[in-house]
C-alpha atoms as a PDB file:
ATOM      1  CA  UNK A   1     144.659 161.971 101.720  1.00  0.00           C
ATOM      2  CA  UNK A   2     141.257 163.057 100.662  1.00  0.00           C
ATOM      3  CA  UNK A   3     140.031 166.704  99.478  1.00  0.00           C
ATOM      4  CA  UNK A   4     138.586 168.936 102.399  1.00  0.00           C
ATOM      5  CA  UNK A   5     134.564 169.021 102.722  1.00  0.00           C
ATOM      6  CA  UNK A   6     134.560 172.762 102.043  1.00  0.00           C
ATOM      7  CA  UNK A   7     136.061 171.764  98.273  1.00  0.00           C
ATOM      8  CA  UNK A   8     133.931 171.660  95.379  1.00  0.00           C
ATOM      9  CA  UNK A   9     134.248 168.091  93.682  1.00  0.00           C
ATOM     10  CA  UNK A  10     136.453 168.342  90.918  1.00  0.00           C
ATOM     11  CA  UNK A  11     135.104 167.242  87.539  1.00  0.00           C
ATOM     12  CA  UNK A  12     137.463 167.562  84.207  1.00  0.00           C
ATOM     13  CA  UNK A  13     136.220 165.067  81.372  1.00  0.00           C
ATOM     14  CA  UNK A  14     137.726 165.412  77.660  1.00  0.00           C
ATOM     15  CA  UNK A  15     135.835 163.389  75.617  1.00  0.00           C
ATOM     16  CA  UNK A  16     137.526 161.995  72.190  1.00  0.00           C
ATOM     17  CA  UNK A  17     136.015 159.942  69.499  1.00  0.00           C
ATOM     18  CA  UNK A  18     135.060 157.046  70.664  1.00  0.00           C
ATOM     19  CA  UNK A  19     135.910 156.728  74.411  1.00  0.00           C
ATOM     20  CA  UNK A  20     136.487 159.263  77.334  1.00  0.00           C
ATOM     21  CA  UNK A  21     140.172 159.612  78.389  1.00  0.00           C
ATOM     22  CA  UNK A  22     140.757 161.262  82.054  1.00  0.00           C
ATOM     23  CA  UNK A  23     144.405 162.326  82.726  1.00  0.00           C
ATOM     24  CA  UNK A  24     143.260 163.547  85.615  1.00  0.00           C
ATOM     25  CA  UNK A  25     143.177 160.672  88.928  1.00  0.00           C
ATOM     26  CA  UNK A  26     141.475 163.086  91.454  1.00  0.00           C
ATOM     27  CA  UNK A  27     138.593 163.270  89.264  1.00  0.00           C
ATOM     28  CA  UNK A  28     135.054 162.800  90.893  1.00  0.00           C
ATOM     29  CA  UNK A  29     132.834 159.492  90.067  1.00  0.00           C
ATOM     30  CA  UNK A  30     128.992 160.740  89.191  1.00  0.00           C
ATOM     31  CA  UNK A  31     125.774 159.010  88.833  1.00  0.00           C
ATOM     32  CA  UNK A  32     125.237 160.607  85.411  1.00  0.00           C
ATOM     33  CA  UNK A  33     128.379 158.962  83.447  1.00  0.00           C
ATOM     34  CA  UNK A  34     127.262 155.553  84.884  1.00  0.00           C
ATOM     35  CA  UNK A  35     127.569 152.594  81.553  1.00  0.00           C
ATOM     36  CA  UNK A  36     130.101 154.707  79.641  1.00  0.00           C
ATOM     37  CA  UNK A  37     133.562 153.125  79.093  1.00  0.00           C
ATOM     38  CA  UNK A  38     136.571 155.502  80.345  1.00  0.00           C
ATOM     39  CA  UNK A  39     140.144 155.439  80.151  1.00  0.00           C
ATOM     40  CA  UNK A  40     141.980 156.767  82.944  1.00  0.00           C
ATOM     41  CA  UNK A  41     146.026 157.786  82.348  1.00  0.00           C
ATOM     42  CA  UNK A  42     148.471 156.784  85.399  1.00  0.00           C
ATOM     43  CA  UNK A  43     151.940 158.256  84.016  1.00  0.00           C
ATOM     44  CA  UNK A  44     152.386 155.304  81.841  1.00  0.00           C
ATOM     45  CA  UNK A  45     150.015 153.517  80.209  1.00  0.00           C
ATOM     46  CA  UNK A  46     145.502 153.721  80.021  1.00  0.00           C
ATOM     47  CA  UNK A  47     143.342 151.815  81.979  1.00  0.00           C
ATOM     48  CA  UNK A  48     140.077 150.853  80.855  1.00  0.00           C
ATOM     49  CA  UNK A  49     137.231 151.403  83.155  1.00  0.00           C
ATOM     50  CA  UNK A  50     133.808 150.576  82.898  1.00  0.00           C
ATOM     51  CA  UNK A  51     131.734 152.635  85.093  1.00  0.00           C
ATOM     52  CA  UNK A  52     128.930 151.038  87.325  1.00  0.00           C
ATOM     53  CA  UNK A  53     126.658 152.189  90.780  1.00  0.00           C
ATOM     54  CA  UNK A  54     129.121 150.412  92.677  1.00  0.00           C
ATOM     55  CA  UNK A  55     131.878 152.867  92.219  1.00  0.00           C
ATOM     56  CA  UNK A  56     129.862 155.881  91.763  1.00  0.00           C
ATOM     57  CA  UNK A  57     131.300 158.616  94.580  1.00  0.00           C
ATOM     58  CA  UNK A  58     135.033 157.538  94.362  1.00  0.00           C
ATOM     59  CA  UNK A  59     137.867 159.361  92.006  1.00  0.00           C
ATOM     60  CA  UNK A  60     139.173 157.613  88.773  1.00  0.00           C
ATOM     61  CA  UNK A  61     142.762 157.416  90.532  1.00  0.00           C
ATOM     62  CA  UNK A  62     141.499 154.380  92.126  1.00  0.00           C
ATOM     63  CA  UNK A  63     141.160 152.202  89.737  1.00  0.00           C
ATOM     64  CA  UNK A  64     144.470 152.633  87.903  1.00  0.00           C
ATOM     65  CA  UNK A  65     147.397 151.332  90.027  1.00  0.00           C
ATOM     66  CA  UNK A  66     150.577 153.650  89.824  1.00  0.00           C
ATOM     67  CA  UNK A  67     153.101 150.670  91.507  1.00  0.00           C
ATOM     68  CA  UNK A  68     154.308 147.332  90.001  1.00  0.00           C
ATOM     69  CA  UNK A  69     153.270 144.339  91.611  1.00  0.00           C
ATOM     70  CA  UNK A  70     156.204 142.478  93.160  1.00  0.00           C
ATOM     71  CA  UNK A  71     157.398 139.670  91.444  1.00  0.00           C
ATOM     72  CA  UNK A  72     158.513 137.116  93.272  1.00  0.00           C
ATOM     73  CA  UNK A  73     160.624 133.556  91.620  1.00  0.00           C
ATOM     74  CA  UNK A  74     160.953 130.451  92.660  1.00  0.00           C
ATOM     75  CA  UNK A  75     165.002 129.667  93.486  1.00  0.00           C
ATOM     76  CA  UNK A  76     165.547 126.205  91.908  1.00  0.00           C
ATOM     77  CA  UNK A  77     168.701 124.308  93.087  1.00  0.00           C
ATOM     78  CA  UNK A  78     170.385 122.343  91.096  1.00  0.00           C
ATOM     79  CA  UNK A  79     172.264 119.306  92.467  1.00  0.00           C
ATOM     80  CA  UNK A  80     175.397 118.123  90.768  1.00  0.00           C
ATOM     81  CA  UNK A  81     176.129 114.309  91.036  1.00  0.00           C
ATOM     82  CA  UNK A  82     179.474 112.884  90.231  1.00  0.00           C
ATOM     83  CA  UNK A  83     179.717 110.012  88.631  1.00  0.00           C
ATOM     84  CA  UNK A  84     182.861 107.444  89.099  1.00  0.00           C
END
């Protein structure tokens, strides 16, 4: 669901030492942090993101996925031969 038009965008950056870490996922894409390396938290681990025009206007929260991909294995079947 997105924000309502009447909404402000919402912007919250803490910058650290040597990279930019964003806890928050709704925050707001802008032309001005375009070439800067970020690192956006999901609940469980930090995403890298490097920031270019093409994603300029979306939130953070898109680019860090929140659910496992399914992992799906082969079943093998064995055949048992009897010898005589």
């Amino acid at each position: 669901m997105s924000r309502s038009s009447w909404k402000p965008f919402f912007i919250h950056l803490q910058p650290t030492f040597t990279e930019f870490n964003v806890q928050s996922r709704a925050t707001m894409i802008l032309p001005i942090i375009v070439g800067q390396m970020y690192e956006v938290y999901n609940g469980i681990r930090w995403f890298s993101i490097e920031v270019s025009n093409e994603i300029v206007g979306s939130s953070f929260g898109e680019f860090a996925p929140t659910r496992k991909r399914p992992i799906h294995t082969k079943v093998i079947k064995i055949s048992k031969k009897i010898k005589k």
